[in-house]
PDB file of N, CA and C in Angstrom:
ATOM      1  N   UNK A   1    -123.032   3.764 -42.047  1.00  0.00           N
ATOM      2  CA  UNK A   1    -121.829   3.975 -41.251  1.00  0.00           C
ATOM      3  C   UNK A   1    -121.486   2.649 -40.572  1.00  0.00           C
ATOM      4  N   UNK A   2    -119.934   1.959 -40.840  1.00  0.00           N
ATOM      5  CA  UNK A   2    -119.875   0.780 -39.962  1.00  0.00           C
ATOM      6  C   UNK A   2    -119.834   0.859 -38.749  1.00  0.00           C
ATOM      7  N   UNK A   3    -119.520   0.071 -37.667  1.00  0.00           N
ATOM      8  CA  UNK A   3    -119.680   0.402 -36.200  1.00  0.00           C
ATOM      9  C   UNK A   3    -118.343   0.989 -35.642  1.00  0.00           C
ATOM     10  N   UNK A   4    -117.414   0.618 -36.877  1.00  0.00           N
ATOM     11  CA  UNK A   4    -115.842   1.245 -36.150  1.00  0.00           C
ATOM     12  C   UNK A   4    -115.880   2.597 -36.594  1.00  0.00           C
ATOM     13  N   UNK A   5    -116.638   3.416 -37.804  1.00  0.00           N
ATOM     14  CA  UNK A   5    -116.142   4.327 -37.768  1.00  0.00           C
ATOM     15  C   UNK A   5    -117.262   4.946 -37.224  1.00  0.00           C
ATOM     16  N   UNK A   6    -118.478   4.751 -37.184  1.00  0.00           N
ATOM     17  CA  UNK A   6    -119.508   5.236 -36.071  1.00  0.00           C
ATOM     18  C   UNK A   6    -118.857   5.278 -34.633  1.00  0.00           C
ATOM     19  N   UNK A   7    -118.098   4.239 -34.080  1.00  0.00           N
ATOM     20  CA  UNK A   7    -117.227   4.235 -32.857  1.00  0.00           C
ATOM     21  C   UNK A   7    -116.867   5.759 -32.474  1.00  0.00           C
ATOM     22  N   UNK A   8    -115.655   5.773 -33.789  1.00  0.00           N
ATOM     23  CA  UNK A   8    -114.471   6.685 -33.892  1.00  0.00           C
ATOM     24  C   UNK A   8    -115.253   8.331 -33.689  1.00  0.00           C
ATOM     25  N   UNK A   9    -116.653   8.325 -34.723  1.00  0.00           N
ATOM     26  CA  UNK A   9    -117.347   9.465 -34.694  1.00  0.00           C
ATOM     27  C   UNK A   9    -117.440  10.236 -33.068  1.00  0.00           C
ATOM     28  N   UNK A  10    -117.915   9.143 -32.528  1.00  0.00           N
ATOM     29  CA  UNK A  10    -118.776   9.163 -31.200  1.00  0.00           C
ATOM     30  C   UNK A  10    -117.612   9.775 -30.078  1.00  0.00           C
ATOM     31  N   UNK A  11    -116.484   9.105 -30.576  1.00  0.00           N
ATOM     32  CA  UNK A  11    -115.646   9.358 -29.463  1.00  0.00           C
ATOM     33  C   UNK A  11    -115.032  10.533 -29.867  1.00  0.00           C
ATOM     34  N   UNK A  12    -114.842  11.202 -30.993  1.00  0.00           N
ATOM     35  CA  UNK A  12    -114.499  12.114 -31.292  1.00  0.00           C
ATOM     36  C   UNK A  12    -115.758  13.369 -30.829  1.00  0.00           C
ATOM     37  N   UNK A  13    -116.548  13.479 -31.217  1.00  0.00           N
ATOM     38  CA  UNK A  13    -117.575  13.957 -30.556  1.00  0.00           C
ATOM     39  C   UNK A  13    -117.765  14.487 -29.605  1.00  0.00           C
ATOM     40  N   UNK A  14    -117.764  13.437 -28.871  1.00  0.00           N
ATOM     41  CA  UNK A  14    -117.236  13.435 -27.110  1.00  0.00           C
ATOM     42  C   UNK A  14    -116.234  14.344 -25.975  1.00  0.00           C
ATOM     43  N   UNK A  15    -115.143  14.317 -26.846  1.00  0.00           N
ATOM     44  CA  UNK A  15    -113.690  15.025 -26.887  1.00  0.00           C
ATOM     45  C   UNK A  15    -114.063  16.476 -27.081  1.00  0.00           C
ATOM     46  N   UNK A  16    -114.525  16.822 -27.938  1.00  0.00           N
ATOM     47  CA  UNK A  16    -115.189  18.304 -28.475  1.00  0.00           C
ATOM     48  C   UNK A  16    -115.322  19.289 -27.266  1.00  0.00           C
ATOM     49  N   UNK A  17    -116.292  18.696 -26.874  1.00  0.00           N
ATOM     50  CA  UNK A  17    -116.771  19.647 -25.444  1.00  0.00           C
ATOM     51  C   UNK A  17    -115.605  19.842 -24.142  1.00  0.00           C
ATOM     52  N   UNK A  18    -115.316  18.636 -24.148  1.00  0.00           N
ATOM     53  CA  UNK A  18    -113.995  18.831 -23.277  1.00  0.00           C
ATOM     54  C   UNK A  18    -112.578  20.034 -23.557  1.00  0.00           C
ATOM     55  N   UNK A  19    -112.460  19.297 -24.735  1.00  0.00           N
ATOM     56  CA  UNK A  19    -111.326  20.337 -25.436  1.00  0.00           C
ATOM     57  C   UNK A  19    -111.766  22.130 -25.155  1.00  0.00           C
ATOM     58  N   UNK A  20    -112.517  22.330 -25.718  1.00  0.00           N
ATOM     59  CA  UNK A  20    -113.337  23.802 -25.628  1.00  0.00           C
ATOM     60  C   UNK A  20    -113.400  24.243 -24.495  1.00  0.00           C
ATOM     61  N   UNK A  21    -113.216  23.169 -23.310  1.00  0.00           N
ATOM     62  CA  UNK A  21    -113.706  24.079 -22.037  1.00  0.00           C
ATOM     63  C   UNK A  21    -112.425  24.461 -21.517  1.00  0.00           C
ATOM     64  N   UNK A  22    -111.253  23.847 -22.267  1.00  0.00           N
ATOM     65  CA  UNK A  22    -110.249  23.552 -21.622  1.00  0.00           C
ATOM     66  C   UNK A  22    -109.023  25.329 -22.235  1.00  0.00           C
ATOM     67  N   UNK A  23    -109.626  25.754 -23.404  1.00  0.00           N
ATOM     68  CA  UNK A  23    -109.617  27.349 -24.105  1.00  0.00           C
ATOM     69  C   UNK A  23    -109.605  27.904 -23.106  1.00  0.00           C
ATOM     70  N   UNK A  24    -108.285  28.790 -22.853  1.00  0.00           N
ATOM     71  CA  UNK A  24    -108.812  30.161 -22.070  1.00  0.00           C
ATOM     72  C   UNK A  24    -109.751  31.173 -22.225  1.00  0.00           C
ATOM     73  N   UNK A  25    -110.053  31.937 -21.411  1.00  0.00           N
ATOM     74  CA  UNK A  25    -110.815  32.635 -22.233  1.00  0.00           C
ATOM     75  C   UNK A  25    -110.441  34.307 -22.617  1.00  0.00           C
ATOM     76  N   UNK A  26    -110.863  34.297 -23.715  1.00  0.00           N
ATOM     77  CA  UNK A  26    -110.865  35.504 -24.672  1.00  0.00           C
ATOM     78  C   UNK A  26    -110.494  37.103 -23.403  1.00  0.00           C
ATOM     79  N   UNK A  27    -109.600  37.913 -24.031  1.00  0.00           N
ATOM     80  CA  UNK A  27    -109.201  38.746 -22.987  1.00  0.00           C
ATOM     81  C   UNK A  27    -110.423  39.731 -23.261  1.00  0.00           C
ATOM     82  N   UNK A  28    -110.863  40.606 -22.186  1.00  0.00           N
ATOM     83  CA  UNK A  28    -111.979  41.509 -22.879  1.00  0.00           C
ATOM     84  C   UNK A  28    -111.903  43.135 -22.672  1.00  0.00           C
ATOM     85  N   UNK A  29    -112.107  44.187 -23.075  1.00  0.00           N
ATOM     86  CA  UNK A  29    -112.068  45.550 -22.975  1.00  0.00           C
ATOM     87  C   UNK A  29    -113.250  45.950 -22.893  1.00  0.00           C
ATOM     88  N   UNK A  30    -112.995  46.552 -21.287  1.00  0.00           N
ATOM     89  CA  UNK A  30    -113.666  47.532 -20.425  1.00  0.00           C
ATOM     90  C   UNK A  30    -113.633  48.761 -20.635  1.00  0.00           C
ATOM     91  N   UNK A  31    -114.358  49.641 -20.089  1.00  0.00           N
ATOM     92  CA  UNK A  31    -114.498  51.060 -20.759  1.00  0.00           C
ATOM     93  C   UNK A  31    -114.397  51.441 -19.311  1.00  0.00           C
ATOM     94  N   UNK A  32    -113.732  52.841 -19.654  1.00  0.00           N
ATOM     95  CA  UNK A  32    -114.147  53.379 -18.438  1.00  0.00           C
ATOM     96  C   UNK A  32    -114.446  55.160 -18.987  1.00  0.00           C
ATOM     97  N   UNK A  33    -115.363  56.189 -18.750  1.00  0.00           N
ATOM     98  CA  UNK A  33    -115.445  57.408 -19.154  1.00  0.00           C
ATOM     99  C   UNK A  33    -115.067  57.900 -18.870  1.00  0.00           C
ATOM    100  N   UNK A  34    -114.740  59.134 -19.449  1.00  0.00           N
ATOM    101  CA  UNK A  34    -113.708  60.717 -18.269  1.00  0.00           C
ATOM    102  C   UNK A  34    -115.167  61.489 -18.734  1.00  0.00           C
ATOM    103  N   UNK A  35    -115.532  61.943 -17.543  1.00  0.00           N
ATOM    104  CA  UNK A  35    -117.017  63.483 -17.847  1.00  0.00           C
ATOM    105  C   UNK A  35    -117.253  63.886 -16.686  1.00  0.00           C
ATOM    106  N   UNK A  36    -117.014  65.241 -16.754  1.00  0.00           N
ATOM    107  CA  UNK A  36    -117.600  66.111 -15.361  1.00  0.00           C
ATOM    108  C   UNK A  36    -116.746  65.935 -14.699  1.00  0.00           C
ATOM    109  N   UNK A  37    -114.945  65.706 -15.175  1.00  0.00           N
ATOM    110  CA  UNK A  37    -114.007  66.054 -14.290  1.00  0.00           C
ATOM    111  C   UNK A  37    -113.532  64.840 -13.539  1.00  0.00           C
ATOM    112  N   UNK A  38    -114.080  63.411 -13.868  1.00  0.00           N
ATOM    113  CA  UNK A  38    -114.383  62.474 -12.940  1.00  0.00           C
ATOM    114  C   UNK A  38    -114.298  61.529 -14.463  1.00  0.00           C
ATOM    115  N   UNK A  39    -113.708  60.066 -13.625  1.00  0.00           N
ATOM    116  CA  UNK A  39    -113.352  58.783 -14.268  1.00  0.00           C
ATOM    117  C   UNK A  39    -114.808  57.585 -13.966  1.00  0.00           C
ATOM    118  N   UNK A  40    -115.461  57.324 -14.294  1.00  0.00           N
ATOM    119  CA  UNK A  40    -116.382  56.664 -14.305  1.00  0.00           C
ATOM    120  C   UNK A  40    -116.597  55.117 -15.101  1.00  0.00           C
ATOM    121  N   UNK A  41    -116.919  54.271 -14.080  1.00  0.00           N
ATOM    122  CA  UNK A  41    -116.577  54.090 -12.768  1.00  0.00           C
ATOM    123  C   UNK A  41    -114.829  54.391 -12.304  1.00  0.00           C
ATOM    124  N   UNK A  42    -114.992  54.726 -11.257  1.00  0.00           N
ATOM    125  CA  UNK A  42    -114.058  55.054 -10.377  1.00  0.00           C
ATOM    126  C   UNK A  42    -112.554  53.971 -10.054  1.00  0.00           C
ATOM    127  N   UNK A  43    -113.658  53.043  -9.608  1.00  0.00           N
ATOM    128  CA  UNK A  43    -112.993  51.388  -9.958  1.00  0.00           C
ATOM    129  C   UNK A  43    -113.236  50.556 -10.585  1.00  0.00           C
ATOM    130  N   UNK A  44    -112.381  50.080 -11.090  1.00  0.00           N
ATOM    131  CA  UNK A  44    -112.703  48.889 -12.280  1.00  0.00           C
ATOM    132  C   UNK A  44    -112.421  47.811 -12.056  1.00  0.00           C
ATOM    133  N   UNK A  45    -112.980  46.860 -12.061  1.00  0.00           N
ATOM    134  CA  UNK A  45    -112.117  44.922 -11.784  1.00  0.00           C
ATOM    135  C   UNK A  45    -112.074  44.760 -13.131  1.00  0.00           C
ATOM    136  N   UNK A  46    -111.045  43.889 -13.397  1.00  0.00           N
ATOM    137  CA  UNK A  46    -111.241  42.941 -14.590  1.00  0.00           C
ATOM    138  C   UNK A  46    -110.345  41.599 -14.045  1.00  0.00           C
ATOM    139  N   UNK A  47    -110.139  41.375 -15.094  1.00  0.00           N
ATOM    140  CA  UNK A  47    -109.111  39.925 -15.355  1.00  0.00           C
ATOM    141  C   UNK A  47    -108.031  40.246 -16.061  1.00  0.00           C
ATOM    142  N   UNK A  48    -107.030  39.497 -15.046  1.00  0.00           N
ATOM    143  CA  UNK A  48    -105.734  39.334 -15.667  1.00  0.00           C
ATOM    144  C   UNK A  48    -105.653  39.101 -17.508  1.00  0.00           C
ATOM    145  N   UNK A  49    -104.973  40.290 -18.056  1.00  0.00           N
ATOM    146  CA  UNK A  49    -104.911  39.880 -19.572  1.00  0.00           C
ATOM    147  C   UNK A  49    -105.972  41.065 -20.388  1.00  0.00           C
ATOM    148  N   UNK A  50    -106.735  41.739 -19.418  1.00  0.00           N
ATOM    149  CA  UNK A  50    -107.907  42.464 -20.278  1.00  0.00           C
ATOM    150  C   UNK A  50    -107.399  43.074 -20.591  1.00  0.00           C
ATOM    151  N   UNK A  51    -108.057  44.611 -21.361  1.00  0.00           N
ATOM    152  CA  UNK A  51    -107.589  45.736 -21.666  1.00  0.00           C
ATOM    153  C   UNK A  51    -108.554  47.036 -20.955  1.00  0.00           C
ATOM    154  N   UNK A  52    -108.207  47.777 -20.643  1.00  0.00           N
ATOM    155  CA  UNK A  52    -109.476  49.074 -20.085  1.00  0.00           C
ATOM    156  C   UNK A  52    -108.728  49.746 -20.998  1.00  0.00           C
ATOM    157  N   UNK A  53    -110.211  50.799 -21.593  1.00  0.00           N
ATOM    158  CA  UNK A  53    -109.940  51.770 -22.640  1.00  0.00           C
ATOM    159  C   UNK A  53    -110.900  52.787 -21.957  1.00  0.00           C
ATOM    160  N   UNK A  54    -110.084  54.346 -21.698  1.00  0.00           N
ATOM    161  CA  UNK A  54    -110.419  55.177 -21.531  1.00  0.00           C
ATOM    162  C   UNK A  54    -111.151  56.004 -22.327  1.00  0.00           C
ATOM    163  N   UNK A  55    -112.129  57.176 -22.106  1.00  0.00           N
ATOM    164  CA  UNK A  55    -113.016  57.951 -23.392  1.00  0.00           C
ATOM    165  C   UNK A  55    -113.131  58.941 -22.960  1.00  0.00           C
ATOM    166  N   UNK A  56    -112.402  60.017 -23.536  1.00  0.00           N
ATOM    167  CA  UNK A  56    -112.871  61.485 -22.725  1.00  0.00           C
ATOM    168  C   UNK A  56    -113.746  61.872 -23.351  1.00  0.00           C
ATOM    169  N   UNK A  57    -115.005  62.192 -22.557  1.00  0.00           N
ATOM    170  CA  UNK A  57    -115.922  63.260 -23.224  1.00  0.00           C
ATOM    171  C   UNK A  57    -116.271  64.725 -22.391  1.00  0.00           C
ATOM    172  N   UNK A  58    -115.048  64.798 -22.181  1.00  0.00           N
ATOM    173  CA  UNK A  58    -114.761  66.435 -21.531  1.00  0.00           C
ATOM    174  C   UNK A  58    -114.111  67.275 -22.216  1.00  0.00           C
ATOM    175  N   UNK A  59    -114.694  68.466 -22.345  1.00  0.00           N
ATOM    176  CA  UNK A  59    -114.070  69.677 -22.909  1.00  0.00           C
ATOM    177  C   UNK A  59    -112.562  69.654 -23.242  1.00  0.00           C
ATOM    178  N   UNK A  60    -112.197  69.254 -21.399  1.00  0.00           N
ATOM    179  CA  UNK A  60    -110.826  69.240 -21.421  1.00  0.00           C
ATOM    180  C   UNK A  60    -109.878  68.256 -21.989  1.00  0.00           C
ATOM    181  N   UNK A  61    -108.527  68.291 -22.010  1.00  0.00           N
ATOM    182  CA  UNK A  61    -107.609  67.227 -22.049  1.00  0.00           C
ATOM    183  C   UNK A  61    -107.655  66.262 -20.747  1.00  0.00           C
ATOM    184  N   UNK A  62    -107.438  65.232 -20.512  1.00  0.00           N
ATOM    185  CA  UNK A  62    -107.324  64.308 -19.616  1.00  0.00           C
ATOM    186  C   UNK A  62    -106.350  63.298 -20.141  1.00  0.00           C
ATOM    187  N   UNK A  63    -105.480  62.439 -18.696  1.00  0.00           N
ATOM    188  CA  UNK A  63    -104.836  61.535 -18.979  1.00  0.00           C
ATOM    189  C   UNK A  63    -105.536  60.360 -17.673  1.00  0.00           C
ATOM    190  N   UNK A  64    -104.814  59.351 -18.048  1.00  0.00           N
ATOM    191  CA  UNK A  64    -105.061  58.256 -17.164  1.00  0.00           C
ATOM    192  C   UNK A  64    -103.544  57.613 -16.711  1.00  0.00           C
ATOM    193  N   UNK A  65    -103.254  57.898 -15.722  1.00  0.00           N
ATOM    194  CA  UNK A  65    -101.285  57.680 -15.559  1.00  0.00           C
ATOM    195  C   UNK A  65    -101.174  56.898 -14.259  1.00  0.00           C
ATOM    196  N   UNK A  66    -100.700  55.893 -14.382  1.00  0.00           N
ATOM    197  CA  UNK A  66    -100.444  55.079 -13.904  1.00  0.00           C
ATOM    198  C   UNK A  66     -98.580  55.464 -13.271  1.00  0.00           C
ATOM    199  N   UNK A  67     -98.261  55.993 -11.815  1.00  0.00           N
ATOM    200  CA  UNK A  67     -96.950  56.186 -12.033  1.00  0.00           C
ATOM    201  C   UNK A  67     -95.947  54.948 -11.464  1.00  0.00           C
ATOM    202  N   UNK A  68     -96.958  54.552 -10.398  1.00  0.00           N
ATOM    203  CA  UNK A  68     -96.101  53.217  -9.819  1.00  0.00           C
ATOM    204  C   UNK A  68     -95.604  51.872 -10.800  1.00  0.00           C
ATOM    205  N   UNK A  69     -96.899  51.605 -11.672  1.00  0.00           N
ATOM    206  CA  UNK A  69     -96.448  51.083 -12.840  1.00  0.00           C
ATOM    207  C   UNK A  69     -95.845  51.535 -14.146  1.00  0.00           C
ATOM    208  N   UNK A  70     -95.900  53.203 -14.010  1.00  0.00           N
ATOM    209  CA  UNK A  70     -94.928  52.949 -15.706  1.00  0.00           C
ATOM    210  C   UNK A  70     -95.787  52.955 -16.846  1.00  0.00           C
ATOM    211  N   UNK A  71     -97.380  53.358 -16.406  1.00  0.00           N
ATOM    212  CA  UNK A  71     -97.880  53.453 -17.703  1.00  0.00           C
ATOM    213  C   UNK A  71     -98.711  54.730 -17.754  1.00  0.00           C
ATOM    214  N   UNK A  72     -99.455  54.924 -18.869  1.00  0.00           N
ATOM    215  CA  UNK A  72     -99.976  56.052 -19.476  1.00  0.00           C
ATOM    216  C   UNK A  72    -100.419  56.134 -20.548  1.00  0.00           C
ATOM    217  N   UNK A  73    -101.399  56.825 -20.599  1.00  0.00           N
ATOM    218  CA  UNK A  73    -102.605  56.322 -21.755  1.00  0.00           C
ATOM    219  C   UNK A  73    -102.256  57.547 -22.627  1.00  0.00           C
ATOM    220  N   UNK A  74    -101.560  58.658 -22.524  1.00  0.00           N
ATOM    221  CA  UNK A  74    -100.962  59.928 -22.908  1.00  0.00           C
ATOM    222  C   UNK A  74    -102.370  60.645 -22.935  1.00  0.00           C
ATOM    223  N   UNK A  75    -102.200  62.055 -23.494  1.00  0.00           N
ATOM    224  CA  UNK A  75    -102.655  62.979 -23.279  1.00  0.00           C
ATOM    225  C   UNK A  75    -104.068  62.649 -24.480  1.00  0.00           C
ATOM    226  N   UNK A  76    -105.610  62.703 -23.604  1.00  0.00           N
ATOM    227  CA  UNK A  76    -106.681  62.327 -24.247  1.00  0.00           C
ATOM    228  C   UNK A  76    -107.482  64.095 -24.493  1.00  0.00           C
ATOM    229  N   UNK A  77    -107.695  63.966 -25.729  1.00  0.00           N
ATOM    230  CA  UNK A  77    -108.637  65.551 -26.123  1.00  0.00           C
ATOM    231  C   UNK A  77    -109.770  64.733 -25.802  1.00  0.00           C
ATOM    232  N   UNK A  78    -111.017  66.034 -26.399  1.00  0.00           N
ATOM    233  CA  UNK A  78    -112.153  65.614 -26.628  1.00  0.00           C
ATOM    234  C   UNK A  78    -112.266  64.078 -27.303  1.00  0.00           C
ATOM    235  N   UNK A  79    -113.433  63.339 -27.356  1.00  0.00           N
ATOM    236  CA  UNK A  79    -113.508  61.957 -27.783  1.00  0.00           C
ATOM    237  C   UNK A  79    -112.517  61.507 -28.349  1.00  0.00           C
ATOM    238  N   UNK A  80    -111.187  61.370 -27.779  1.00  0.00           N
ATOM    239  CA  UNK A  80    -110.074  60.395 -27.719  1.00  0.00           C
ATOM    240  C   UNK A  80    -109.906  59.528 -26.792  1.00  0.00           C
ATOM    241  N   UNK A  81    -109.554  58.246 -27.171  1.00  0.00           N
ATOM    242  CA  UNK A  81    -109.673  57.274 -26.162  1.00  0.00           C
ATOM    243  C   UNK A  81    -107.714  56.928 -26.442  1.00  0.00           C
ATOM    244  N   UNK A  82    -108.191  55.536 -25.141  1.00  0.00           N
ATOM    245  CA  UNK A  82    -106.165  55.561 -24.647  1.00  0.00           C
ATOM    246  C   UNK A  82    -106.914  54.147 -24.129  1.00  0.00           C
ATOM    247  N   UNK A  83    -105.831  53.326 -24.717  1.00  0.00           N
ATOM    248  CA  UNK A  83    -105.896  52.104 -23.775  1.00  0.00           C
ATOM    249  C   UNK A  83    -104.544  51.179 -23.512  1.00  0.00           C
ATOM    250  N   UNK A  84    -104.692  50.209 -22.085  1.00  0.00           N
ATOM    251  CA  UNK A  84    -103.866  49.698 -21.525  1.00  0.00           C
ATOM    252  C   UNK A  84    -104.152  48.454 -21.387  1.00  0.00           C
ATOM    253  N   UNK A  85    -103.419  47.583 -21.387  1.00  0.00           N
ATOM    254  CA  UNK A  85    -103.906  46.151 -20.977  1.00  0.00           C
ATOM    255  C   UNK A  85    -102.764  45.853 -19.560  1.00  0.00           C
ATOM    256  N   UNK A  86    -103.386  44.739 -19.226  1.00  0.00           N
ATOM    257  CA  UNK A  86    -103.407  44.821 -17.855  1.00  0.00           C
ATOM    258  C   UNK A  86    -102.559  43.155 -17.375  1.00  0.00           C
ATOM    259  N   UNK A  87    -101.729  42.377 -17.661  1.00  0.00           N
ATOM    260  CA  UNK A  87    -100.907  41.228 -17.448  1.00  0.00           C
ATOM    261  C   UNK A  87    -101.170  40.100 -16.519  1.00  0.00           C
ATOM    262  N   UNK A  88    -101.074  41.434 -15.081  1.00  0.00           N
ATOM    263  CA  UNK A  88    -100.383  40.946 -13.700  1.00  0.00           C
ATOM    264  C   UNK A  88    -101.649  41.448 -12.235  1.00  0.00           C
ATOM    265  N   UNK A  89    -101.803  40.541 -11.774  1.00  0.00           N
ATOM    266  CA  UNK A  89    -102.981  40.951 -10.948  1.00  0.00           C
ATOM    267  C   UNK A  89    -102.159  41.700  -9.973  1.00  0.00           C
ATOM    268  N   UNK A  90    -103.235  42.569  -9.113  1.00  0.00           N
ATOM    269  CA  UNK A  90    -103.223  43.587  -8.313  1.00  0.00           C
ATOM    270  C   UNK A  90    -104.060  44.965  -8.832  1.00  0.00           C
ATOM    271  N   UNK A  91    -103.742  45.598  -7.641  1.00  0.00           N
ATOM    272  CA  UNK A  91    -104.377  46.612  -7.928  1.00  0.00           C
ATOM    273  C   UNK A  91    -103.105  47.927  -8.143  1.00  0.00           C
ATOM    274  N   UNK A  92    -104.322  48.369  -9.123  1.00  0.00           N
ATOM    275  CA  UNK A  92    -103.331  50.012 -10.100  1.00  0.00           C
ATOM    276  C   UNK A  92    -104.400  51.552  -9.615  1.00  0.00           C
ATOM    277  N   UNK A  93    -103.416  52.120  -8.886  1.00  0.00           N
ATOM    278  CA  UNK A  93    -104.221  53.235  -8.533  1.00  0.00           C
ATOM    279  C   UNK A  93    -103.822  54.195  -9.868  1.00  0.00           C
ATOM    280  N   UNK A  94    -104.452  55.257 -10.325  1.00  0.00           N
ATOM    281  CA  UNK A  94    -103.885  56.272 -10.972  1.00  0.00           C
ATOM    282  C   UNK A  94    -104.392  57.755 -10.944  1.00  0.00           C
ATOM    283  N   UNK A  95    -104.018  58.768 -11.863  1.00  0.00           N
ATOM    284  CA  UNK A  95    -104.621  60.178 -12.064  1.00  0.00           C
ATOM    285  C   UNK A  95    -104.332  60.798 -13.102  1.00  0.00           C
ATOM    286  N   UNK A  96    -105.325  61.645 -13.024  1.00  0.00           N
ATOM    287  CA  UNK A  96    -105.067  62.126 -14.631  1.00  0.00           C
ATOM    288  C   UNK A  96    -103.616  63.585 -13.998  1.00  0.00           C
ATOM    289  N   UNK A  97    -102.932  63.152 -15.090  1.00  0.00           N
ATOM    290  CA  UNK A  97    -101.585  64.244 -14.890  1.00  0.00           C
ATOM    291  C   UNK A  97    -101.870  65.378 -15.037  1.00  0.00           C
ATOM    292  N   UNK A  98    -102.875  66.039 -15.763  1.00  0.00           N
ATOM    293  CA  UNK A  98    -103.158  67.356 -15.747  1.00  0.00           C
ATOM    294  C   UNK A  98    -104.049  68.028 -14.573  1.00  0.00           C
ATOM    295  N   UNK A  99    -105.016  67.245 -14.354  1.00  0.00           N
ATOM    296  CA  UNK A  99    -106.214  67.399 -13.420  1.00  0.00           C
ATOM    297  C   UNK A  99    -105.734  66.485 -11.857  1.00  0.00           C
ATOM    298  N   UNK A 100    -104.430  66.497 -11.071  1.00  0.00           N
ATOM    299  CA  UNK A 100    -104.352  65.139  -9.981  1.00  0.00           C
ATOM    300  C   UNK A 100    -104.999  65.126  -9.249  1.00  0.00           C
ATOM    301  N   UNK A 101    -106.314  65.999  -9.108  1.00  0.00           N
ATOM    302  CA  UNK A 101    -107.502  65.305  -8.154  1.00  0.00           C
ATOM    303  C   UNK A 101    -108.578  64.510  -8.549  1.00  0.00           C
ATOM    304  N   UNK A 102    -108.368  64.160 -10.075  1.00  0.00           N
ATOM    305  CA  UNK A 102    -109.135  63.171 -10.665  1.00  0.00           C
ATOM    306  C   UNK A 102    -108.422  61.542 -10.042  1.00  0.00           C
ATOM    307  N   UNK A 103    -108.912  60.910  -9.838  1.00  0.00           N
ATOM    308  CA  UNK A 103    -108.412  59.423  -9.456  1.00  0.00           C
ATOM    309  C   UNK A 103    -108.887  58.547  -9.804  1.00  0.00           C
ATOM    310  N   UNK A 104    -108.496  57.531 -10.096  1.00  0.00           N
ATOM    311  CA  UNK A 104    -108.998  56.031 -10.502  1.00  0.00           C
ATOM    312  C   UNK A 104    -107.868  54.935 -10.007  1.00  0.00           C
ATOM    313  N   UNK A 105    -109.019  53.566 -10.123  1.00  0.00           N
ATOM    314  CA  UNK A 105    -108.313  52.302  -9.603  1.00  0.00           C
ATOM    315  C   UNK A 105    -108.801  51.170 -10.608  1.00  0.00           C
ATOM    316  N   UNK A 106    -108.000  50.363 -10.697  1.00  0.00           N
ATOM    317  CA  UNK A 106    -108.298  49.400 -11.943  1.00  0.00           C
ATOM    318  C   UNK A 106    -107.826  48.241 -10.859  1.00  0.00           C
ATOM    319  N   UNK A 107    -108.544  47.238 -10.568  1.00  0.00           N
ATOM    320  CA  UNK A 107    -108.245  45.780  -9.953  1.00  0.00           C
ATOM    321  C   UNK A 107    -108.260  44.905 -10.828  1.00  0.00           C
ATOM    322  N   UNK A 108    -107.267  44.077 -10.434  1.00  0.00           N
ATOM    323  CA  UNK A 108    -106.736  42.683 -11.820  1.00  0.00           C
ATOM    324  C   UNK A 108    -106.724  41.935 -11.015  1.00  0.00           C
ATOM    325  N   UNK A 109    -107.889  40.778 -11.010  1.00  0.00           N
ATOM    326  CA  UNK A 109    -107.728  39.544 -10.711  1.00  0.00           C
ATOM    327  C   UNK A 109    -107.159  38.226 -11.434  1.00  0.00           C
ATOM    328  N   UNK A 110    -106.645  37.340 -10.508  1.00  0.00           N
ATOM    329  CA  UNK A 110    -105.845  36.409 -11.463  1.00  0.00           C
ATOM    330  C   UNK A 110    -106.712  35.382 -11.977  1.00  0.00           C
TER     331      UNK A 110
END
C-alpha cells in the first residue's frame, strides 16, 4: 500500500465511527398487554417516533382510544393486537371504549 493511499484508508476509517453516531436511532415497538381487565403496564414512556402495540389476552373485546388525540387502535378480540406510533412528545392518556374504567398513559419523550 503506498503512503497516499494508506493516508486516504486511514482517514476514511476514521470518519466511519463518526458518521454512525451521527444515525438517528431506529424507532422501536413497545408492548403493552390487555389481561384481567387492566392495560399492563399502565404507563408507558417511549421516544418520540416509536410505536406501542397493544395485545389482548382477554376473553373480552378491548380497545385502546385515545380521544384527545384522534386515535384508536379499533376494536381488539382475543389475541389481536392494534398499534399506534407516536410523532410528538407529551403525554396521551386513554381507555378502552368498551370497558372506560380501564385506563392507560403512554409518555413521549423528545
Amino acid at each position: 500500500m503506498t503512503d497516499i493511499s494508506r493516508r486516504a484508508f486511514l482517514i476514511t476509517a476514521a470518519a466511519v465511527p463518526a458518521s454512525l453516531a451521527a444515525l438517528p436511532a431506529a424507532a422501536a415497538t413497545q408492548d403493552v398487554t390487555i389481561q384481567g381487565m387492566a392495560f399492563a403496564p399502565q404507563t408507558i414512556t417511549i421516544a418520540a417516533g416509536d410505536t406501542v402495540r397493544w395485545t389482548n389476552q382477554d376473553g373480552a373485546p378491548h380497545t385502546a382510544t385515545f380521544q384527545a388525540a384522534g386515535m384508536d387502535t379499533g376494536r381488539l378480540s382475543r389475541g389481536g393486537t392494534g398499534e399506534l406510533t407516536f410523532a410528538q412528545p407529551g403525554t396521551y392518556d386513554y381507555v378502552c371504549a368498551i370497558h372506560p374504567s380501564m385506563r392507560g398513559r403512554v409518555v413521549v419523550t423528545g
